[in-house]
C-alpha atoms as a PDB file:
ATOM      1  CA  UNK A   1       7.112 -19.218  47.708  1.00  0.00           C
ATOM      2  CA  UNK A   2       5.832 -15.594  46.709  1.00  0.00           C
ATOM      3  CA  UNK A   3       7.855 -12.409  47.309  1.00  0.00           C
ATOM      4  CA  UNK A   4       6.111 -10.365  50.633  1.00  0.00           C
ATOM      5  CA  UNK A   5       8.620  -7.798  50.283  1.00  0.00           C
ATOM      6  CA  UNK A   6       7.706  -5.669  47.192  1.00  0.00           C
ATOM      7  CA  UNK A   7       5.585  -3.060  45.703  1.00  0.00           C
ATOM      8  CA  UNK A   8       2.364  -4.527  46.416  1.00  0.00           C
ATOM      9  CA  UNK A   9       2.156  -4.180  50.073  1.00  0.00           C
ATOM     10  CA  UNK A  10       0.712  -0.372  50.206  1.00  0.00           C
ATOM     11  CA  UNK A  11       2.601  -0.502  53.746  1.00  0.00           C
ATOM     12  CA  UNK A  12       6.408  -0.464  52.025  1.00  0.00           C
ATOM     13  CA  UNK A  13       4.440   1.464  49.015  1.00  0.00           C
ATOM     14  CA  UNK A  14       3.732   4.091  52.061  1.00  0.00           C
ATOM     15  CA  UNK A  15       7.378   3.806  53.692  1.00  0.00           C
ATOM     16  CA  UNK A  16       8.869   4.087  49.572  1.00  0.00           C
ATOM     17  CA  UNK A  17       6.694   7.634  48.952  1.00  0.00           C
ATOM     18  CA  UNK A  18       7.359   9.735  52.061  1.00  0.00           C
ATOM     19  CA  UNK A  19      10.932   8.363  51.733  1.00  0.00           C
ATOM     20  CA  UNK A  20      11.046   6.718  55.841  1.00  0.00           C
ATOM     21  CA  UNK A  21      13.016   3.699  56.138  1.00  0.00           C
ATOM     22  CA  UNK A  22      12.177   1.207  58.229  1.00  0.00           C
ATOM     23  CA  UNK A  23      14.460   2.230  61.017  1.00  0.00           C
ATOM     24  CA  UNK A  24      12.958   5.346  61.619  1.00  0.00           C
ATOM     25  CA  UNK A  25       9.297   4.285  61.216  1.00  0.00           C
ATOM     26  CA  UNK A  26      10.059   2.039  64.117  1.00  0.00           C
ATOM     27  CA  UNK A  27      11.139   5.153  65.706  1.00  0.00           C
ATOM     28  CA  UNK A  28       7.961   7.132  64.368  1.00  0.00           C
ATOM     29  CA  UNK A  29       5.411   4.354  65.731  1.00  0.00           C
ATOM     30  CA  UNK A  30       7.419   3.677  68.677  1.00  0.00           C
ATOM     31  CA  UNK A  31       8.135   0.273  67.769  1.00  0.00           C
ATOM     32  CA  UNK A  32      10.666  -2.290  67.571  1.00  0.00           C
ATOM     33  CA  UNK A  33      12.315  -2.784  64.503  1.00  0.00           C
ATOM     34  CA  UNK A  34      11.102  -6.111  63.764  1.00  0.00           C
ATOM     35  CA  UNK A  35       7.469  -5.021  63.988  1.00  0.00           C
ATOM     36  CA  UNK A  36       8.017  -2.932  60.667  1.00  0.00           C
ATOM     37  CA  UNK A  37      10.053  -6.379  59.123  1.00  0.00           C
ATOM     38  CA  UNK A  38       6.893  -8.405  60.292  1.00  0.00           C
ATOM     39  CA  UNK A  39       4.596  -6.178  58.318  1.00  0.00           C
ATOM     40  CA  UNK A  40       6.855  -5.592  55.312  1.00  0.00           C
ATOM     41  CA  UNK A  41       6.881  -9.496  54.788  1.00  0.00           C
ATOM     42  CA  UNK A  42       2.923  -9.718  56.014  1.00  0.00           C
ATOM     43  CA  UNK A  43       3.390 -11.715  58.836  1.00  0.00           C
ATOM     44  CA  UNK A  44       0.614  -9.567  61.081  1.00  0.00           C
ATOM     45  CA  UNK A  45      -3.075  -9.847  59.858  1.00  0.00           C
ATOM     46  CA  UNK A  46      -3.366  -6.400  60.575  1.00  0.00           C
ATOM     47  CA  UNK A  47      -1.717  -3.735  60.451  1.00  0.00           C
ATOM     48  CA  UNK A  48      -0.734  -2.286  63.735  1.00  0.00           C
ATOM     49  CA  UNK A  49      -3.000   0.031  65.627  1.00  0.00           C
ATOM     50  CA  UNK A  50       0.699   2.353  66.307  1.00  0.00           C
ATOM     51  CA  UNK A  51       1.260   2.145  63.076  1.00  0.00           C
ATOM     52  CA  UNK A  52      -2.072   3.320  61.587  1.00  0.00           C
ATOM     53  CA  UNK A  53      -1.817   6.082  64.874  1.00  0.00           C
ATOM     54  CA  UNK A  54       1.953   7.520  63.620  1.00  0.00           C
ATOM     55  CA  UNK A  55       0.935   7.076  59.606  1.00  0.00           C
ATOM     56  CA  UNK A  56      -1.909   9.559  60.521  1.00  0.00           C
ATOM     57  CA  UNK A  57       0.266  11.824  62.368  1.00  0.00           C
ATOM     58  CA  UNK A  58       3.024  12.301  60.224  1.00  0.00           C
ATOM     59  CA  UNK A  59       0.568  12.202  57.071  1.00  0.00           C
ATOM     60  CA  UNK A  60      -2.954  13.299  57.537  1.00  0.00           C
ATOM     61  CA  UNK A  61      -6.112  12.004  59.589  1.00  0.00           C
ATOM     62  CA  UNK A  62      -7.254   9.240  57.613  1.00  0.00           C
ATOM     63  CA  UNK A  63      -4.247   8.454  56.063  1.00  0.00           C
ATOM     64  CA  UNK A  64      -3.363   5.619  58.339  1.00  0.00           C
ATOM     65  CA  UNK A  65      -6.612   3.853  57.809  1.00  0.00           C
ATOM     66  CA  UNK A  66      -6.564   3.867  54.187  1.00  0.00           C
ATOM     67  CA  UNK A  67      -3.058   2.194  54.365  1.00  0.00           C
ATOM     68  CA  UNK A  68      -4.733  -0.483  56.694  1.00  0.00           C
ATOM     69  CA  UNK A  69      -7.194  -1.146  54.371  1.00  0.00           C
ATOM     70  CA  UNK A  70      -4.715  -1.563  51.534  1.00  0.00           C
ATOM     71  CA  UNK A  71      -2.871  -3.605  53.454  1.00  0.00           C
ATOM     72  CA  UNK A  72      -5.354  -5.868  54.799  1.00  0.00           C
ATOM     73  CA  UNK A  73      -6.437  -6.412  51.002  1.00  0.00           C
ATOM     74  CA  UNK A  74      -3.244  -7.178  50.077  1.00  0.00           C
ATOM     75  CA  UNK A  75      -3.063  -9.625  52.861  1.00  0.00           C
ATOM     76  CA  UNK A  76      -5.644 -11.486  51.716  1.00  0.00           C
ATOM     77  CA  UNK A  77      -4.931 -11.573  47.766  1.00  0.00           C
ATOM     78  CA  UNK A  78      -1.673 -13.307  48.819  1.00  0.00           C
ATOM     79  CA  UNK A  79      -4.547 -15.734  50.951  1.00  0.00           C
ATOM     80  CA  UNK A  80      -5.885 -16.336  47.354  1.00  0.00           C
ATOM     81  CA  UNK A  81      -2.501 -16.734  45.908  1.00  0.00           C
ATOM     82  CA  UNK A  82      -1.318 -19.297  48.174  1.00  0.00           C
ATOM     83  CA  UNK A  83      -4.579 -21.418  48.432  1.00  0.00           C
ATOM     84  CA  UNK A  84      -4.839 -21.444  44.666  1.00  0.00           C
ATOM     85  CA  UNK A  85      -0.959 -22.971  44.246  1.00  0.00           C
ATOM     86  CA  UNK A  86      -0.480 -26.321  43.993  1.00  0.00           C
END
Protein backbone atom coordinates (compact mmCIF):
# COMPACT_ATOMS: atom_id res chain seq x y z
CA UNK A 1 0.00 0.00 0.00
CA UNK A 2 1.41 3.65 -0.65
CA UNK A 3 0.55 6.66 1.54
CA UNK A 4 -2.24 9.09 -0.61
CA UNK A 5 -2.31 11.37 2.18
CA UNK A 6 1.00 13.36 2.15
CA UNK A 7 3.02 16.06 0.68
CA UNK A 8 2.94 14.96 -2.76
CA UNK A 9 -0.57 15.57 -3.68
CA UNK A 10 -0.22 19.50 -4.69
CA UNK A 11 -4.09 19.43 -3.59
CA UNK A 12 -3.21 18.98 0.47
CA UNK A 13 0.24 20.88 -0.62
CA UNK A 14 -2.47 23.77 -1.65
CA UNK A 15 -4.84 23.24 1.53
CA UNK A 16 -1.12 23.10 3.86
CA UNK A 17 0.11 26.79 2.25
CA UNK A 18 -2.97 29.02 2.49
CA UNK A 19 -3.47 27.29 5.88
CA UNK A 20 -7.58 25.92 4.97
CA UNK A 21 -8.42 22.76 6.50
CA UNK A 22 -10.40 20.50 4.99
CA UNK A 23 -13.56 21.49 6.75
CA UNK A 24 -13.69 24.77 5.50
CA UNK A 25 -12.57 24.04 1.91
CA UNK A 26 -15.67 21.93 1.81
CA UNK A 27 -17.30 25.03 2.87
CA UNK A 28 -15.24 27.21 0.27
CA UNK A 29 -16.16 24.79 -2.79
CA UNK A 30 -19.49 24.12 -1.51
CA UNK A 31 -18.91 20.61 -1.00
CA UNK A 32 -19.37 17.81 1.22
CA UNK A 33 -16.74 16.95 3.40
CA UNK A 34 -15.92 13.71 2.01
CA UNK A 35 -15.32 15.16 -1.45
CA UNK A 36 -12.10 16.96 -0.01
CA UNK A 37 -11.18 13.24 1.91
CA UNK A 38 -11.74 11.61 -1.62
CA UNK A 39 -9.23 13.91 -3.21
CA UNK A 40 -6.74 14.07 -0.33
CA UNK A 41 -6.42 10.15 -0.62
CA UNK A 42 -6.79 10.40 -4.75
CA UNK A 43 -9.74 8.56 -5.09
CA UNK A 44 -11.25 11.11 -8.01
CA UNK A 45 -9.29 11.11 -11.38
CA UNK A 46 -9.77 14.61 -11.44
CA UNK A 47 -9.87 17.09 -9.52
CA UNK A 48 -13.22 18.65 -9.08
CA UNK A 49 -14.48 21.30 -11.42
CA UNK A 50 -15.82 23.29 -7.71
CA UNK A 51 -12.79 22.82 -6.52
CA UNK A 52 -10.58 24.20 -9.33
CA UNK A 53 -13.72 27.14 -9.46
CA UNK A 54 -13.22 28.12 -5.38
CA UNK A 55 -9.11 27.51 -5.59
CA UNK A 56 -9.29 30.31 -8.28
CA UNK A 57 -11.45 32.48 -6.30
CA UNK A 58 -9.91 32.54 -3.12
CA UNK A 59 -6.32 32.46 -4.88
CA UNK A 60 -5.98 33.93 -8.28
CA UNK A 61 -7.38 33.08 -11.91
CA UNK A 62 -5.34 30.31 -12.92
CA UNK A 63 -4.49 29.14 -9.76
CA UNK A 64 -7.03 26.39 -9.67
CA UNK A 65 -5.91 24.92 -12.92
CA UNK A 66 -2.38 24.68 -12.13
CA UNK A 67 -3.37 22.69 -8.93
CA UNK A 68 -5.42 20.35 -11.33
CA UNK A 69 -2.66 19.78 -13.32
CA UNK A 70 -0.43 18.93 -10.37
CA UNK A 71 -2.79 16.85 -9.19
CA UNK A 72 -3.68 14.94 -12.13
CA UNK A 73 0.23 14.25 -12.47
CA UNK A 74 0.42 13.11 -9.25
CA UNK A 75 -2.45 10.85 -9.91
CA UNK A 76 -0.87 9.18 -12.39
CA UNK A 77 2.83 8.76 -10.90
CA UNK A 78 1.04 6.79 -8.13
CA UNK A 79 -0.55 4.80 -11.63
CA UNK A 80 3.22 4.09 -12.26
CA UNK A 81 3.90 3.27 -8.71
CA UNK A 82 1.32 0.77 -8.30
CA UNK A 83 1.66 -1.01 -11.76
CA UNK A 84 5.39 -1.26 -11.24
CA UNK A 85 4.91 -3.18 -7.55
CA UNK A 86 4.90 -6.57 -7.39
Amino acid sequence: MINKDDKNNPFVAYLKQEGITPGDFAIIARVDNVSVYDVRKAHFRILPKSFVVAINERSGDGKGEGVASAYENYREALRKTLMNKK
